[in-house]
Protein backbone atom coordinates (compact mmCIF):
# COMPACT_ATOMS: atom_id res chain seq x y z
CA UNK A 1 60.00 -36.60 -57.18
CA UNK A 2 57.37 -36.29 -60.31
CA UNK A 3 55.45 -39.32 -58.78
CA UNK A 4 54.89 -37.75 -55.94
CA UNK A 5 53.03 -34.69 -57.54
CA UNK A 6 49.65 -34.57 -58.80
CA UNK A 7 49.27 -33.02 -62.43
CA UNK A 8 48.25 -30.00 -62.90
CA UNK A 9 44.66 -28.95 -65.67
CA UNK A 10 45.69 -26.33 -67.76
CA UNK A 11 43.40 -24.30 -70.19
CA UNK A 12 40.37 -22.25 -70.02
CA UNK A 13 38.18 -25.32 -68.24
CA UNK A 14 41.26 -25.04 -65.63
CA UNK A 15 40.12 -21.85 -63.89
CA UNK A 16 36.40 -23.08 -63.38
CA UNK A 17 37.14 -26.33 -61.59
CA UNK A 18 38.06 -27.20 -58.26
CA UNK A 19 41.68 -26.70 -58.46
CA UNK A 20 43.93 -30.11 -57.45
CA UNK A 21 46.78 -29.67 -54.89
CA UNK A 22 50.60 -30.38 -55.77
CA UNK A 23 52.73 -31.25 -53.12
CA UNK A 24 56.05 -30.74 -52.66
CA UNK A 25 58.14 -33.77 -51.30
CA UNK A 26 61.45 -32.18 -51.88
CA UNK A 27 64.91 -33.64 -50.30
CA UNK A 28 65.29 -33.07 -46.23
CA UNK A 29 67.25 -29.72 -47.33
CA UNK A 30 64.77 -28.51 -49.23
CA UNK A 31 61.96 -29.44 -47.00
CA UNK A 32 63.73 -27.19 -44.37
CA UNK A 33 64.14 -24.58 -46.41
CA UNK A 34 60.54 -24.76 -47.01
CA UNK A 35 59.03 -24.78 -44.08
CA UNK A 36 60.43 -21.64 -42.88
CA UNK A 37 57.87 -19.49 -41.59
CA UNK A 38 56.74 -15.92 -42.56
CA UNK A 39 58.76 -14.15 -39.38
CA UNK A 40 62.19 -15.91 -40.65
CA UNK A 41 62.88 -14.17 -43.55
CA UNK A 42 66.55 -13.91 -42.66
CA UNK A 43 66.73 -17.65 -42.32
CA UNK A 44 65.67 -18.00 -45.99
CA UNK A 45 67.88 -15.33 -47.03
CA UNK A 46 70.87 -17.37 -45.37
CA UNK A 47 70.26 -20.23 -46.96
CA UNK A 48 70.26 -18.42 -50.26
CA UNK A 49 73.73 -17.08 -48.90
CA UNK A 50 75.51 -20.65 -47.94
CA UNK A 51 78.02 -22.85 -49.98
CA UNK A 52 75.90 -24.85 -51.95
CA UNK A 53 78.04 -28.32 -53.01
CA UNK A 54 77.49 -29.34 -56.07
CA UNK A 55 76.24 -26.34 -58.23
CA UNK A 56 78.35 -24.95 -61.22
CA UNK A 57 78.19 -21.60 -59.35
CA UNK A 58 79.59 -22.35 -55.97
CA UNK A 59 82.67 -21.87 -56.46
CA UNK A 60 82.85 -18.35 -57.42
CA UNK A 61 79.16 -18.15 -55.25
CA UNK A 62 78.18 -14.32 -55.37
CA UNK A 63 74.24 -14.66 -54.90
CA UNK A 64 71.31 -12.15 -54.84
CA UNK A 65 68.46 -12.05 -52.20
CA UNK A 66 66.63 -8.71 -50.91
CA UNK A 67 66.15 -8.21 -47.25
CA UNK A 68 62.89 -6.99 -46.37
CA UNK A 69 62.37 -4.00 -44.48
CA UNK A 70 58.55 -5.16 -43.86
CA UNK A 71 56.81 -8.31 -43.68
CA UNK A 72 56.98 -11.12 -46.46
CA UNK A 73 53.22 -11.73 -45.84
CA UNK A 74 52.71 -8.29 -47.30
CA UNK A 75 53.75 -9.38 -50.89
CA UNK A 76 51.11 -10.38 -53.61
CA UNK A 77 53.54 -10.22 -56.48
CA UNK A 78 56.92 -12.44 -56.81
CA UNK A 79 58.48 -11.60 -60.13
CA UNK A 80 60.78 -13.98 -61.14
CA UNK A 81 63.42 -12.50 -63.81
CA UNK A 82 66.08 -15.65 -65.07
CA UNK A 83 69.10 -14.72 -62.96
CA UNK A 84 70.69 -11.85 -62.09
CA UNK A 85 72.51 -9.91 -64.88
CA UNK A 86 76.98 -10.56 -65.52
CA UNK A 87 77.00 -6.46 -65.42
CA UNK A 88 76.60 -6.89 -61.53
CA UNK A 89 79.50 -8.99 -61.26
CA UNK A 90 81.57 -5.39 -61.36
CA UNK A 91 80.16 -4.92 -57.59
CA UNK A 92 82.59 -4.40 -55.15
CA UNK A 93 80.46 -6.87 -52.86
CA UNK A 94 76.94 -9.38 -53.27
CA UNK A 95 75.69 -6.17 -50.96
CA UNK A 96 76.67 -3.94 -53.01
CA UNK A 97 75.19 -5.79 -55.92
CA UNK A 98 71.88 -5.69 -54.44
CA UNK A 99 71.89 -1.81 -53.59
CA UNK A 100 73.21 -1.41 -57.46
CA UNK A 101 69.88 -3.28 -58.57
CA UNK A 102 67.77 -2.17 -55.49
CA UNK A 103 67.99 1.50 -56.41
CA UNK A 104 67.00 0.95 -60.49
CA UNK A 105 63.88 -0.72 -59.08
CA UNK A 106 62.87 2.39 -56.97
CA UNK A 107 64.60 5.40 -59.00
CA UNK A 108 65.13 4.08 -62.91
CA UNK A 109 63.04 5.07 -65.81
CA UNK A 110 61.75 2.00 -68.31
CA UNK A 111 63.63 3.17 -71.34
CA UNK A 112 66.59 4.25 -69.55
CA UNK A 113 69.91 2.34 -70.57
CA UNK A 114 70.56 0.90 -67.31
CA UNK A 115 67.04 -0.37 -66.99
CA UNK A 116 67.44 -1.94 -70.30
CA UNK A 117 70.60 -3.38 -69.14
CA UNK A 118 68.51 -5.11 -66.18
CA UNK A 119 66.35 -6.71 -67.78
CA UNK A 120 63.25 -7.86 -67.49
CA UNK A 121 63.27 -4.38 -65.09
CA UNK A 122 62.33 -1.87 -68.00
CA UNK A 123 59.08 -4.01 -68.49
CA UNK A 124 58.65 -4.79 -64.77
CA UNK A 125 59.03 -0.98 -64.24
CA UNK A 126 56.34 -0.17 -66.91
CA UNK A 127 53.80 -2.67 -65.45
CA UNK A 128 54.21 -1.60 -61.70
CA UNK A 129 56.19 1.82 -61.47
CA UNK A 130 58.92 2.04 -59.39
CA UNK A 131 58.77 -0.32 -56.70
CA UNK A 132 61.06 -0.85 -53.35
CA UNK A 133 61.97 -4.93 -53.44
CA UNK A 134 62.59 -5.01 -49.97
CA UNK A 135 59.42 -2.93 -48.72
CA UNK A 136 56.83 -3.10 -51.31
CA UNK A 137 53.95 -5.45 -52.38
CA UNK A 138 56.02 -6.21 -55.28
CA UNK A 139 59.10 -8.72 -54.84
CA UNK A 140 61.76 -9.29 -57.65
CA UNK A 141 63.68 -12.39 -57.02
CA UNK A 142 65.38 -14.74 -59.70
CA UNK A 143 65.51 -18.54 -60.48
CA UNK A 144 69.09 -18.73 -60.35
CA UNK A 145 70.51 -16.93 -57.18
CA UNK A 146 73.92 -16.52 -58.31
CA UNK A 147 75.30 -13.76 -60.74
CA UNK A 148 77.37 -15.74 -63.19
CA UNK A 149 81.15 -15.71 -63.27
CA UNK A 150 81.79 -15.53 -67.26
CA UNK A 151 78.84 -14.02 -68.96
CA UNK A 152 75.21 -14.24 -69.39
CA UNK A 153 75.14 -16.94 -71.53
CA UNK A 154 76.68 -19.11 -68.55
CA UNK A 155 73.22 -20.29 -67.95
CA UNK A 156 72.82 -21.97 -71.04
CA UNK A 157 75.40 -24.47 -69.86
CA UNK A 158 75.19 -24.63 -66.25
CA UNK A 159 71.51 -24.56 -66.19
CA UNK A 160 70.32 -28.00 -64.92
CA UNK A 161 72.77 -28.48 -62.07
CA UNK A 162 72.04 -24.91 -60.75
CA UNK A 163 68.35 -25.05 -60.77
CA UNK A 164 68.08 -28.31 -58.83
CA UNK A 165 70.25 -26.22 -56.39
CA UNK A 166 67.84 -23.11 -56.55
CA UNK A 167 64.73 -25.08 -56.66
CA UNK A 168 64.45 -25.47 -52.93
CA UNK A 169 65.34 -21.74 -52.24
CA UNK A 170 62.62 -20.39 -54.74
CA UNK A 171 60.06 -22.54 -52.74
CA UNK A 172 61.31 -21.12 -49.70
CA UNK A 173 60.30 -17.48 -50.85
CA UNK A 174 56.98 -19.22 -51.96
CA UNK A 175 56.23 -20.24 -48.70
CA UNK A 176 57.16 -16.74 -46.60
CA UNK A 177 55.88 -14.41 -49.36
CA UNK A 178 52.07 -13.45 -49.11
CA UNK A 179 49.24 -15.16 -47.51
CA UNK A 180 46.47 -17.18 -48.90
CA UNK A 181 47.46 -16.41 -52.82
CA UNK A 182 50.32 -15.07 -54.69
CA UNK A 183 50.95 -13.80 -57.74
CA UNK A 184 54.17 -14.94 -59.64
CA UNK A 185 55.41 -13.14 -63.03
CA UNK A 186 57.42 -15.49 -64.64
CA UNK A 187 59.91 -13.57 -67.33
CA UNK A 188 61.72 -15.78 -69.92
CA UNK A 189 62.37 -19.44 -70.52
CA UNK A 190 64.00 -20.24 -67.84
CA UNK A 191 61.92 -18.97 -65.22
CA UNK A 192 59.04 -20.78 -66.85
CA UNK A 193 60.78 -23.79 -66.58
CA UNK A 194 61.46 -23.63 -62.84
CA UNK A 195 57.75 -23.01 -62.22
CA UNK A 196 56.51 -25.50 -64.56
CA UNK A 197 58.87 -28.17 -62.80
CA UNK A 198 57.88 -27.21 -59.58
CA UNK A 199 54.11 -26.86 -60.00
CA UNK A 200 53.51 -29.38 -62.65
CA UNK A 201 56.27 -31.27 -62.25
CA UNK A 202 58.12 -31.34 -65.89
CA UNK A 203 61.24 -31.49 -67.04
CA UNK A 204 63.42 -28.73 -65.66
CA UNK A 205 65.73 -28.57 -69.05
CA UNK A 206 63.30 -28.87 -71.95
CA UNK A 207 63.38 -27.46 -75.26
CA UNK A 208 60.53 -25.22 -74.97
CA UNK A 209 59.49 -22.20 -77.20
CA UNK A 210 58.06 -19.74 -74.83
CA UNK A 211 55.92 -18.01 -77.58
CA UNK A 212 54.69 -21.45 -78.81
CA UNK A 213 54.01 -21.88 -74.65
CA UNK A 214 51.90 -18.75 -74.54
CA UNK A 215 49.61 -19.42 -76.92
CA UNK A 216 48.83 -22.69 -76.17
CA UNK A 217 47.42 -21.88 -72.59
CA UNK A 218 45.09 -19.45 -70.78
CA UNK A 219 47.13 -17.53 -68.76
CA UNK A 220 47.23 -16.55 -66.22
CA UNK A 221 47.83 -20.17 -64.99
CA UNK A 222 46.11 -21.21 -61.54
CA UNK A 223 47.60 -23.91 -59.23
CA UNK A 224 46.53 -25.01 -55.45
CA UNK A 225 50.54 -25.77 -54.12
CA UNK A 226 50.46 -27.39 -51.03
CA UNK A 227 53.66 -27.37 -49.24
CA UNK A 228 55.05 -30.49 -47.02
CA UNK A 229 54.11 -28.69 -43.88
CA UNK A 230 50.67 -28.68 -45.00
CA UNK A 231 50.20 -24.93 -45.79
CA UNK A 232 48.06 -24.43 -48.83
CA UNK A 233 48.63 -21.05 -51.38
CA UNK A 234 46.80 -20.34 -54.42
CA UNK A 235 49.16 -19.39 -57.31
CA UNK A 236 48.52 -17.25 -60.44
CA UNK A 237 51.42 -17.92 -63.07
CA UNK A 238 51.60 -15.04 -65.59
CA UNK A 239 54.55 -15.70 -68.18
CA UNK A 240 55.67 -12.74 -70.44
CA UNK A 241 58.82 -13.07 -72.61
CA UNK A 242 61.94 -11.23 -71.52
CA UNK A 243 62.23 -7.35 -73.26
CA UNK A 244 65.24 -8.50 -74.59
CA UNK A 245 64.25 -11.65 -76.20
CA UNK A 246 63.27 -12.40 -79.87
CA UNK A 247 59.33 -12.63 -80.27
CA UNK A 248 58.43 -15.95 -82.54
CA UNK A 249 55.46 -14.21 -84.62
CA UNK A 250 53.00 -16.53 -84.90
CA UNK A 251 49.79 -15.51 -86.85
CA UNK A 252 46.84 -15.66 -85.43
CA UNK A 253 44.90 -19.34 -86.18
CA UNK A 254 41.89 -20.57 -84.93
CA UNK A 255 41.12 -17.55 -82.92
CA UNK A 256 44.49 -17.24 -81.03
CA UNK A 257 46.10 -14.05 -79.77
CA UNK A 258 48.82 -13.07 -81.00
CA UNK A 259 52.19 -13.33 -78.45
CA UNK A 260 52.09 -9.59 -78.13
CA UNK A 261 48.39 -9.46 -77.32
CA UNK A 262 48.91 -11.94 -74.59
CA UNK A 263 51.25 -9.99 -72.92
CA UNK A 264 49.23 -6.71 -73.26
CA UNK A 265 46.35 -8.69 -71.84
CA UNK A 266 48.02 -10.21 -68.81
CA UNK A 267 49.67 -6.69 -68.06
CA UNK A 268 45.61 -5.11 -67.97
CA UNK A 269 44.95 -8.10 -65.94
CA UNK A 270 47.89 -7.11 -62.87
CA UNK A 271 47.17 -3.76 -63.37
CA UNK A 272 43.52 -4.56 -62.46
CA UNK A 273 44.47 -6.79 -59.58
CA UNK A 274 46.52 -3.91 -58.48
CA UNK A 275 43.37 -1.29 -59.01
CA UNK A 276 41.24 -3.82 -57.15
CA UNK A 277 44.07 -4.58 -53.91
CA UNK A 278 44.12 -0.50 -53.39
CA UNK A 279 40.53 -0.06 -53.69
């Protein structure tokens, strides 16, 4: 599948050129998937829902996907957190789950415990405010669907396998959220690496140093993704590093910000893309 794609310019030069098109040329299933149209929500959702053969995860399959209550189109920012937390395996019911994380998006307070404990939500909370998932301009979704069945640290094992199975599903909610351009805030490693493999490409399962990642690009990122039905999106990738996550300091060199500077830069950034979408 990476012959088929077109690599993508990153870097500071990246922004000022004519950006190139990658092209999804997924399996049939995920083609499907991804051609679902903006008025189908549900279908996407169901998908997200179904066995899924071959993943780690299917067996004890309890996965997370917000209705909406108003049009996908409406969304201009998809923030993609790793996978949904082990403390939500206590729900009585994947519905239940998703009310349970539904209402700390709309009610919770950034430094409260249980927005700590959902993660990235106490900085996603401090960047936006309170935000409906199922309503709002702002969409949380995750790169693995599925809570996992032991603990968080599942993902460090089960990884691989499971993303091929998620790829096509985050692609899906590409495709129906927004219009011409969306904005996607990638939290954590593996989010990155989903995004990275489906816009440029890589590896999947790399050993990659998020804070080394940072600094070594102009972020936000900017990719033309052109979808196998022919649709077109433009796509700004901000990355920030989960709340809960060790920080490699780096000093500054050569005029480099520092990994906390990029992240207070990229949050003025959406906050003035948010100033600028209510003016």
């Amino acid at each position: 599948m990476g012959n088929d794609r077109i690599p993508m310019e990153r870097g500071i030069e990246a922004t000022h050129r004519k950006l190139p098109e990658t092209v999804f040329m997924g399996t049939p299933r995920y083609a499907s998937v991804a051609n679902t149209s903006d008025d189908s929500w549900d279908t996407v959702r169901e998908s997200v829902k179904g066995r899924c053969g071959g993943c780690p995860r299917d067996q004890s399959k309890m996965s997370l996907m917000f209705a909406r209550s108003k049009p996908s189109s409406l969304v201009e920012f998809l923030v993609l957190a790793q996978e949904p937390g082990y403390w939500l395996r206590s729900s009585a019911s994947t519905e239940a789950a998703e009310q349970r994380l539904g209402r700390i998006c709309r009610e919770s307070q950034p430094n409260s415990g249980e927005c700590k404990t959902a993660n990235p939500l106490s900085k996603v909370i401090h960047i936006f405010e309170n935000f409906d998932p199922t309503g709002d301009r702002v969409y949380l979704t995750h790169a693995l669907k599925c809570i996992p069945a032991v603990s968080d640290r599942d993902i460090n094992k089960e990884w691989r396998k499971a993303a091929t199975k998620c790829e096509g599903h985050l692609i899906a909610e590409m495709r129906s959220l927004g219009k011409a351009e969306l904005n996607i805030i990638a939290f954590g490693k593996f989010a990155l690496e989903m995004c990275l493999h489906i816009f440029e490409g890589q590896d999947v399962d790399q050993d990659l140093s998020i804070s080394e990642f940072m600094q070594s690009v102009k972020l936000p990122l900017s990719y033309r993704y052109k979808f196998k039905d022919g649709m077109v999106k433009n796509i700004n990738l901000f990355v920030f590093t989960n709340p809960s996550s060790e920080i490699v300091r780096i000093k500054k060199t050569g005029g480099r910000m520092t990994v906390e500077e990029i992240l207070e830069h990229e949050t003025m950034r959406i906050r003035e893309i948010l100033k600028t979408k209510k003016s």
